[in-house]
Each structure stands twice: as structure tokens, then as C-alpha cells.
C-alpha atoms as a PDB file:
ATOM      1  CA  UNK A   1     -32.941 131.955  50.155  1.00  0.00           C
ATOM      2  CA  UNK A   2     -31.112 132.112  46.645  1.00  0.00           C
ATOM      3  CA  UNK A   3     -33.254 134.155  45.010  1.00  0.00           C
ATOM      4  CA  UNK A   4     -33.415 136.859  47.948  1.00  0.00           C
ATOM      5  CA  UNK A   5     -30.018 136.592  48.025  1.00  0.00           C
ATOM      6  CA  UNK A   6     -29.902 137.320  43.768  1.00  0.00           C
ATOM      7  CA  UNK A   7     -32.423 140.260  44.193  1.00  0.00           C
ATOM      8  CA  UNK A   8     -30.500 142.008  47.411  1.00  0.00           C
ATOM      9  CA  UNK A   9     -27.379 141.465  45.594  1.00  0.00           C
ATOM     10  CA  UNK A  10     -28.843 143.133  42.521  1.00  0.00           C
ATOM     11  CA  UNK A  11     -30.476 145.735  44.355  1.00  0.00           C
ATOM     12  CA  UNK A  12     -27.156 146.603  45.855  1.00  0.00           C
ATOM     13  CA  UNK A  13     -25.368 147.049  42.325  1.00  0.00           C
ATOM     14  CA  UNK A  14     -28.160 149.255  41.474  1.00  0.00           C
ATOM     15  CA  UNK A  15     -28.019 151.562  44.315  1.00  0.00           C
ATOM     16  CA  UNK A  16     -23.600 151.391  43.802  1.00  0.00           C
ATOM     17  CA  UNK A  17     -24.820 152.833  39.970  1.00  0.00           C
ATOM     18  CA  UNK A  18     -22.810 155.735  39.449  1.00  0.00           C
ATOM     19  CA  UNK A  19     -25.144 158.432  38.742  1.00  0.00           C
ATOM     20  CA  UNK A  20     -23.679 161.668  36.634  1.00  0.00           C
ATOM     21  CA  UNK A  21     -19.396 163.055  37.217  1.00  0.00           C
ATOM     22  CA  UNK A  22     -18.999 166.832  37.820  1.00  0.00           C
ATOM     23  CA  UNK A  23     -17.949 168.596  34.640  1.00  0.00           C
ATOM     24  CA  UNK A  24     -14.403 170.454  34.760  1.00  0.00           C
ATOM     25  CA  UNK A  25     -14.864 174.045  35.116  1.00  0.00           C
ATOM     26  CA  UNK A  26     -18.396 173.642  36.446  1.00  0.00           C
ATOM     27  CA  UNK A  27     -19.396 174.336  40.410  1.00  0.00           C
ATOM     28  CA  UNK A  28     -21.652 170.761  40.189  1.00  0.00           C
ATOM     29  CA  UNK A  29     -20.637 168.468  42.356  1.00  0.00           C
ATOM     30  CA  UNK A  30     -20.886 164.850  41.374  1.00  0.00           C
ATOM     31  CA  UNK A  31     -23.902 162.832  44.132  1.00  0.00           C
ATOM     32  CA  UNK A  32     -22.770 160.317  46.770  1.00  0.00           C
ATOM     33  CA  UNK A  33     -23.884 156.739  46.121  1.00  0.00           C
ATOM     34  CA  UNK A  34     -25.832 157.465  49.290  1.00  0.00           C
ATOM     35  CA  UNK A  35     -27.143 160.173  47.446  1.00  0.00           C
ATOM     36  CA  UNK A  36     -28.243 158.331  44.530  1.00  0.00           C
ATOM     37  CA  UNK A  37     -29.597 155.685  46.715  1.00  0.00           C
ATOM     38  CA  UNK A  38     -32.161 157.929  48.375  1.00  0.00           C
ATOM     39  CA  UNK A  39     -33.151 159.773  44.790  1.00  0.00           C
ATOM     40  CA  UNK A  40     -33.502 156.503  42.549  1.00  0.00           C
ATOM     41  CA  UNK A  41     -36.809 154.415  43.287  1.00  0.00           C
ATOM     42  CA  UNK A  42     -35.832 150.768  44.835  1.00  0.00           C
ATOM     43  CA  UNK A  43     -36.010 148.562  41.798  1.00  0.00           C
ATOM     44  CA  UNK A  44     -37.932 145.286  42.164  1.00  0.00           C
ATOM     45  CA  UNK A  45     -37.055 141.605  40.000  1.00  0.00           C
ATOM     46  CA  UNK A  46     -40.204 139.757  41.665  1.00  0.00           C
ATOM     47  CA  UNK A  47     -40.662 138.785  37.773  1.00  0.00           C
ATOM     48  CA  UNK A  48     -37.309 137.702  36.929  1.00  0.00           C
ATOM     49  CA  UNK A  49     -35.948 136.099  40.706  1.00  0.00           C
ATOM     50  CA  UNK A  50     -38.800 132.950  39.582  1.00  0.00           C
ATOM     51  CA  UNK A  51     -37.353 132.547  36.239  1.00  0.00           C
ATOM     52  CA  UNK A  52     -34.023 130.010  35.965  1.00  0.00           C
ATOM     53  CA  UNK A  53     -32.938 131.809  33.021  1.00  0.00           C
ATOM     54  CA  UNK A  54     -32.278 134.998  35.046  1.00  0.00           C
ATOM     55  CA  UNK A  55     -30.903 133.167  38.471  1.00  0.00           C
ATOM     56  CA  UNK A  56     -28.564 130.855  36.150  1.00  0.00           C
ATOM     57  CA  UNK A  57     -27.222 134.519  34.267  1.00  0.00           C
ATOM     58  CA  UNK A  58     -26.914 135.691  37.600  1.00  0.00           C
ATOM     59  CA  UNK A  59     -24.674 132.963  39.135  1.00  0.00           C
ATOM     60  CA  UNK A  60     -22.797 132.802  35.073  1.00  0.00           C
ATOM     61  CA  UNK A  61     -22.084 136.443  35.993  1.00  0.00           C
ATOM     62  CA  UNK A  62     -20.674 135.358  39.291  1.00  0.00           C
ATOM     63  CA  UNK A  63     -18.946 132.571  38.741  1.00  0.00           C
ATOM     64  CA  UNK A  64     -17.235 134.053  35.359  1.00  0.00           C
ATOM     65  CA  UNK A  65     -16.208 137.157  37.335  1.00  0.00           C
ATOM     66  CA  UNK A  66     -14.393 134.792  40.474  1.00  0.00           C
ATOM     67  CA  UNK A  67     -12.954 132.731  37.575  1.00  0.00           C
ATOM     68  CA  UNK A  68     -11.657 135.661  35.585  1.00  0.00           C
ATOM     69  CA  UNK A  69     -10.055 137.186  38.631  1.00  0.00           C
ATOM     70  CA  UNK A  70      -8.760 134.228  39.571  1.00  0.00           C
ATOM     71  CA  UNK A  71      -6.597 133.448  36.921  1.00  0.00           C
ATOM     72  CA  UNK A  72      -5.830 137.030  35.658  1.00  0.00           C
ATOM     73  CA  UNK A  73      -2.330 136.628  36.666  1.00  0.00           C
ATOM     74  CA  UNK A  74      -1.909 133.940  34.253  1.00  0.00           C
ATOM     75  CA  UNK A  75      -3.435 135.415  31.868  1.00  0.00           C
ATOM     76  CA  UNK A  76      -6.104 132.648  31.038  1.00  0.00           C
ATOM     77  CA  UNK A  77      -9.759 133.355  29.710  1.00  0.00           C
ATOM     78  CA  UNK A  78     -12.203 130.398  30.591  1.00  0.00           C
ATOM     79  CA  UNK A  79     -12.242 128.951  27.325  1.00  0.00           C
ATOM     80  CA  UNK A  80      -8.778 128.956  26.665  1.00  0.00           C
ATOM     81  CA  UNK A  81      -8.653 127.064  30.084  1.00  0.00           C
ATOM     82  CA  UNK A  82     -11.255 124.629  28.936  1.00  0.00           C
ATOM     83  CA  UNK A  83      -9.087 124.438  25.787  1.00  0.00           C
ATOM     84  CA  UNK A  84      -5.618 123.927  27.483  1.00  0.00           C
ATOM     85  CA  UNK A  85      -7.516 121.349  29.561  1.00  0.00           C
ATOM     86  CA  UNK A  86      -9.476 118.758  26.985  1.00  0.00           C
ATOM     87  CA  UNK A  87      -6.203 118.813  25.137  1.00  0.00           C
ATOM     88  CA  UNK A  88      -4.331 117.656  27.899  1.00  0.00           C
ATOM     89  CA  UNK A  89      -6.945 114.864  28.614  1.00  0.00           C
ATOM     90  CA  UNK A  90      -6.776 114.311  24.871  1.00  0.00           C
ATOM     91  CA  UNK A  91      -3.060 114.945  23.326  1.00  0.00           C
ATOM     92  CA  UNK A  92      -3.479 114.507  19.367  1.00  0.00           C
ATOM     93  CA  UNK A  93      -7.043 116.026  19.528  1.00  0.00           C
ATOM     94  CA  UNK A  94      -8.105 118.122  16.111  1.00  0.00           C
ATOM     95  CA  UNK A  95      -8.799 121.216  16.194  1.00  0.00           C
ATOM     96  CA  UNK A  96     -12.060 120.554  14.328  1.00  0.00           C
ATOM     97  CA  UNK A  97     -13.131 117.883  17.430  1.00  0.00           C
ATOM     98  CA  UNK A  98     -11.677 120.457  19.766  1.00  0.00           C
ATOM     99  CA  UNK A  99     -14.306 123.004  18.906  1.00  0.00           C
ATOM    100  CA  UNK A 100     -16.896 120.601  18.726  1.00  0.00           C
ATOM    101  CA  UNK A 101     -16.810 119.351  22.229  1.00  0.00           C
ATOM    102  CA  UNK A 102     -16.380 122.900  23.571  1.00  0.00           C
ATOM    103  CA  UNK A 103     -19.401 124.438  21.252  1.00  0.00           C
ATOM    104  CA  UNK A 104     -17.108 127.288  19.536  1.00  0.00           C
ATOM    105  CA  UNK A 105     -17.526 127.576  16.290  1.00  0.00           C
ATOM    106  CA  UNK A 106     -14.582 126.047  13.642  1.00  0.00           C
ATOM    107  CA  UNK A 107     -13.812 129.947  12.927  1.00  0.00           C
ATOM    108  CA  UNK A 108     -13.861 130.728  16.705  1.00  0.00           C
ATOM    109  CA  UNK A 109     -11.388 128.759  17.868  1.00  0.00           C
ATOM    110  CA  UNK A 110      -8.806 129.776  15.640  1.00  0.00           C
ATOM    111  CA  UNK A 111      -7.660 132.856  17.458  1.00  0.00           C
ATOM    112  CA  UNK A 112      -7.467 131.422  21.111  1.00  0.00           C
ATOM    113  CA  UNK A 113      -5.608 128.527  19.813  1.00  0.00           C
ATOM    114  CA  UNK A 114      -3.471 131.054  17.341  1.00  0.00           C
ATOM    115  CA  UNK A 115      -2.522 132.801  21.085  1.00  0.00           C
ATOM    116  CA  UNK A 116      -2.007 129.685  23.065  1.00  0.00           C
ATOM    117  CA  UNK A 117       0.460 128.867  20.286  1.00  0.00           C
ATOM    118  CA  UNK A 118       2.075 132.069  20.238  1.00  0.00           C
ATOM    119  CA  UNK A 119       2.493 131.995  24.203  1.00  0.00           C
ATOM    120  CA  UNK A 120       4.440 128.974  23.419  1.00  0.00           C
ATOM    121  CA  UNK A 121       1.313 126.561  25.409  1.00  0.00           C
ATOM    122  CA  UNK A 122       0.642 123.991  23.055  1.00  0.00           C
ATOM    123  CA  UNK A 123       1.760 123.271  19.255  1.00  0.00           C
ATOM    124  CA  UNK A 124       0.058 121.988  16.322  1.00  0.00           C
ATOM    125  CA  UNK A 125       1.266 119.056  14.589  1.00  0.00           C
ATOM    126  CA  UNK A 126      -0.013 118.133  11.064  1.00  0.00           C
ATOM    127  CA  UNK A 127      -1.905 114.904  11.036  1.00  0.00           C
ATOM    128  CA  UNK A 128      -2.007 112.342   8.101  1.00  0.00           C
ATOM    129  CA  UNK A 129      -4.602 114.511   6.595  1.00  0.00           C
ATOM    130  CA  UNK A 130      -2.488 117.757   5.769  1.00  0.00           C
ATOM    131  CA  UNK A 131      -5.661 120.099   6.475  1.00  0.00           C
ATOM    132  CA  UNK A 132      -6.028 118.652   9.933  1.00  0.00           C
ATOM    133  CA  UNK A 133      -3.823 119.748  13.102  1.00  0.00           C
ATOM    134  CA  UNK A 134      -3.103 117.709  15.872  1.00  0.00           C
ATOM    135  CA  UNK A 135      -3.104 119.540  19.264  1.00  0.00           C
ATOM    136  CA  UNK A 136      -0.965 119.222  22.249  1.00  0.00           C
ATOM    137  CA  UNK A 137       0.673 120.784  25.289  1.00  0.00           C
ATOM    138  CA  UNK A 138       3.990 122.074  25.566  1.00  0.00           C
ATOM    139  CA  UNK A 139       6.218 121.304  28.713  1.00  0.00           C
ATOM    140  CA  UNK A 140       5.194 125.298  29.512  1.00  0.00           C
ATOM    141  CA  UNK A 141       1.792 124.768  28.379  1.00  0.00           C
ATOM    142  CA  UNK A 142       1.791 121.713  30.863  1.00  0.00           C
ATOM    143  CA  UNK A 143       3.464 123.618  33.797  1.00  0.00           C
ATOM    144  CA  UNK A 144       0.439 126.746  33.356  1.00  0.00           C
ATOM    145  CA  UNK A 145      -2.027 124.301  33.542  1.00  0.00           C
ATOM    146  CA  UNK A 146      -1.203 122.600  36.600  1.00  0.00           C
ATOM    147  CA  UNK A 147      -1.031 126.672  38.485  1.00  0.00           C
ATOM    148  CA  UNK A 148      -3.690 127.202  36.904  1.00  0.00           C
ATOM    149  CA  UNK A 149      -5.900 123.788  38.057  1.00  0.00           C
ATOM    150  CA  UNK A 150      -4.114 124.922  41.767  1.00  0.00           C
ATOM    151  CA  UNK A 151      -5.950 128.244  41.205  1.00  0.00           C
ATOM    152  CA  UNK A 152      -9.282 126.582  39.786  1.00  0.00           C
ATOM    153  CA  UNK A 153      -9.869 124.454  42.951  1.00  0.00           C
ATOM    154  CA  UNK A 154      -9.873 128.025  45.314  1.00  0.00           C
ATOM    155  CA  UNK A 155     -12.225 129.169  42.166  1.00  0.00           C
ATOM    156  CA  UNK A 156     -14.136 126.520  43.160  1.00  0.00           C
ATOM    157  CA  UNK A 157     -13.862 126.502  46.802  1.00  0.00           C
ATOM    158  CA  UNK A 158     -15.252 130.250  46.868  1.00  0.00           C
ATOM    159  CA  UNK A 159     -18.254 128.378  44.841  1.00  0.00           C
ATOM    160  CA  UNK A 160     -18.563 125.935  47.503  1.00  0.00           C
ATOM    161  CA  UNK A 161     -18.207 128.201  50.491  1.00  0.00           C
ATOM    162  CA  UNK A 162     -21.107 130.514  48.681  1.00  0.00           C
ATOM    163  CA  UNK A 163     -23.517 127.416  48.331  1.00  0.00           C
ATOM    164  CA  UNK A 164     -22.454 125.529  51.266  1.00  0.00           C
ATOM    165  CA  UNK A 165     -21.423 121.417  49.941  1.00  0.00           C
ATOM    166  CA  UNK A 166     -24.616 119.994  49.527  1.00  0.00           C
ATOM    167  CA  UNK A 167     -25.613 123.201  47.955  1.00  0.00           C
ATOM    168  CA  UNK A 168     -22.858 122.735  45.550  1.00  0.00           C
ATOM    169  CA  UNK A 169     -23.009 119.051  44.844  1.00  0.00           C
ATOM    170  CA  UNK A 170     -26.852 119.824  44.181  1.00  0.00           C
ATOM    171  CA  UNK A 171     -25.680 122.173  41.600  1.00  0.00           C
ATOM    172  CA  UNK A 172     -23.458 120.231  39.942  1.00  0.00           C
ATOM    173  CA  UNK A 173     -26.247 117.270  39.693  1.00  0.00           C
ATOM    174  CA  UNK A 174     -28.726 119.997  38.249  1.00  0.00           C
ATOM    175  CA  UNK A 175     -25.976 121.636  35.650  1.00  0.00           C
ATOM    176  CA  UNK A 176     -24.458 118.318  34.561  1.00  0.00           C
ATOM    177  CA  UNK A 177     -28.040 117.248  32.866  1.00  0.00           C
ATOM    178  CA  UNK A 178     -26.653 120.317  29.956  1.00  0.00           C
ATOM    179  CA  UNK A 179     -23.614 118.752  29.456  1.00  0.00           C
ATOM    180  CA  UNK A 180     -24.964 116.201  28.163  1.00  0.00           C
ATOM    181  CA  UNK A 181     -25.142 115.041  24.951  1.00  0.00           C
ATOM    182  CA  UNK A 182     -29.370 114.749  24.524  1.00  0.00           C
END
């Protein structure tokens, strides 16, 4: 059912393509999407809809686009989510363990924690080492984080409602096996 569901939904965007605009000053009118339906050959994944790879791109490609709509009115990315929340769980955290847990590299984290700062979301604190900065929330950082968690769980009830709750508990059992340290 999933994977007919992946391939129709696919198919779909494919068809939606826009095909070519009208040109100012010329008499060419751009197609309809029915149009371009009807010219462009349907395109088949039968060699990608068995592979995991593709279905788990598929539902990333879903899930960051809920997720990013979601929480565009607070203007939070998924990582600096993730970030905001394993600091909370872990006030004091370095910035070196930060981007170790979360897989982004030392350099990489630098600028999403460089904006949380500057939004006035968390502050760094030096640590006994001088080179080392100790991470934690702000009162506002706190206060964004809890709307934002509010906003999460309807992210996440959309996920559930698409999968059904077994569906989505089966899921989590499956994905949980790559958060694993192995």
C-alpha cells in the first residue's frame, strides 16, 4: 500500500511539472498542467518503489516539508530544533558534545548556534576550559521551545494520521535501530 501510495504521489508531482512560461511579447501561450499531463509519457519507479533508500527519501521529503511548515512561524529549522531541544535536556552541554550527538560537524554547528544566540535563545557560558562553551536556554529560548514542542506534536499527529498508529509505532521501532549507537 506504501509504495503505491509513494509512486501515485510521485506520479502526481510529475504530471503538476510546470512545463515551459509564455515569453512577453510572444503570441505562445504557456500549456495547462492538463496539457502537459496528456503530452509527457507516464513515468514509472517499479525500480526504485522496492528499494528503502528511495521510500525512506520519500517519507524524509515528507516529513521535512510538514515539519518545516509547521514551525515556519517561529522561525525554527529542524536542527536548530533538535539543538534547542538536547540542550534543554542537557543545560551545560559543549558545543563540541552538542555536535557530536546530533552528527553536524564541529564547523557546522557554529552558525545555527551563532543565530540561536543572536535571537537571544540560548547563551554560551565559558567552561573551566576557556576554549570550551557551555550551552543553555534562555527564559525566551525556553518559552519558543515549549510553542514549538505544542507545534511538533500536530507535526507528528499529521505523521500518525498518514500511517495510521500501529503504522506509526511500527515506524518508530524500524527508525530507532539508526539511532543507535552500533
Amino acid at each position: 500500500m506504501m509504495r503505491t501510495n509513494l509512486a501515485n504521489q510521485t506520479k502526481r508531482r510529475v504530471a503538476r511539472m510546470p512545463g515551459p512560461k509564455a515569453v512577453p511579447g510572444r503570441d505562445i501561450e504557456a500549456p495547462t498542467a492538463h496539457e502537459i499531463g496528456k503530452r509527457r509519457p507516464e513515468v514509472r519507479l517499479d525500480g526504485l518503489t522496492s528499494l528503502a533508500g528511495y521510500l525512506i527519501r520519500q517519507a524524509q521529503l515528507w516529513v521535512f516539508a510538514d515539519f518545516n511548515t509547521t514551525l515556519a512561524p517561529l522561525d525554527i529549522r529542524p536542527a536548530q530544533y533538535s539543538m534547542l531541544v538536547v540542550i534543554r535536556d542537557n543545560p551545560g552541554l559543549s558545543q563540541m558534545a552538542l555536535s557530536e550527538v546530533l552528527g553536524i560537524s564541529r564547523s557546522g554547528i557554529i552558525p545555527p548556534l551563532d543565530e540561536l544566540q543572536s535571537r537571544k535563545l540560548l547563551k554560551r557560558t565559558a567552561a573551566s576550559d576557556r576554549r570550551t562553551h557551555a550551552l543553555r536556554l534562555t527564559t525566551e529560548g525556553k518559552a519558543l521551545l515549549a510553542h514549538a514542542d505544542s507545534l511538533v506534536q500536530q507535526h507528528e499527529q499529521r505523521l500518525m494520521d498518514k500511517v495510521g498508529a500501529r503504522g506509526h509505532q511500527q515506524l518508530l521501532n524500524v527508525l530507532e535501530v539508526f539511532g543507535r549507537d552500533s
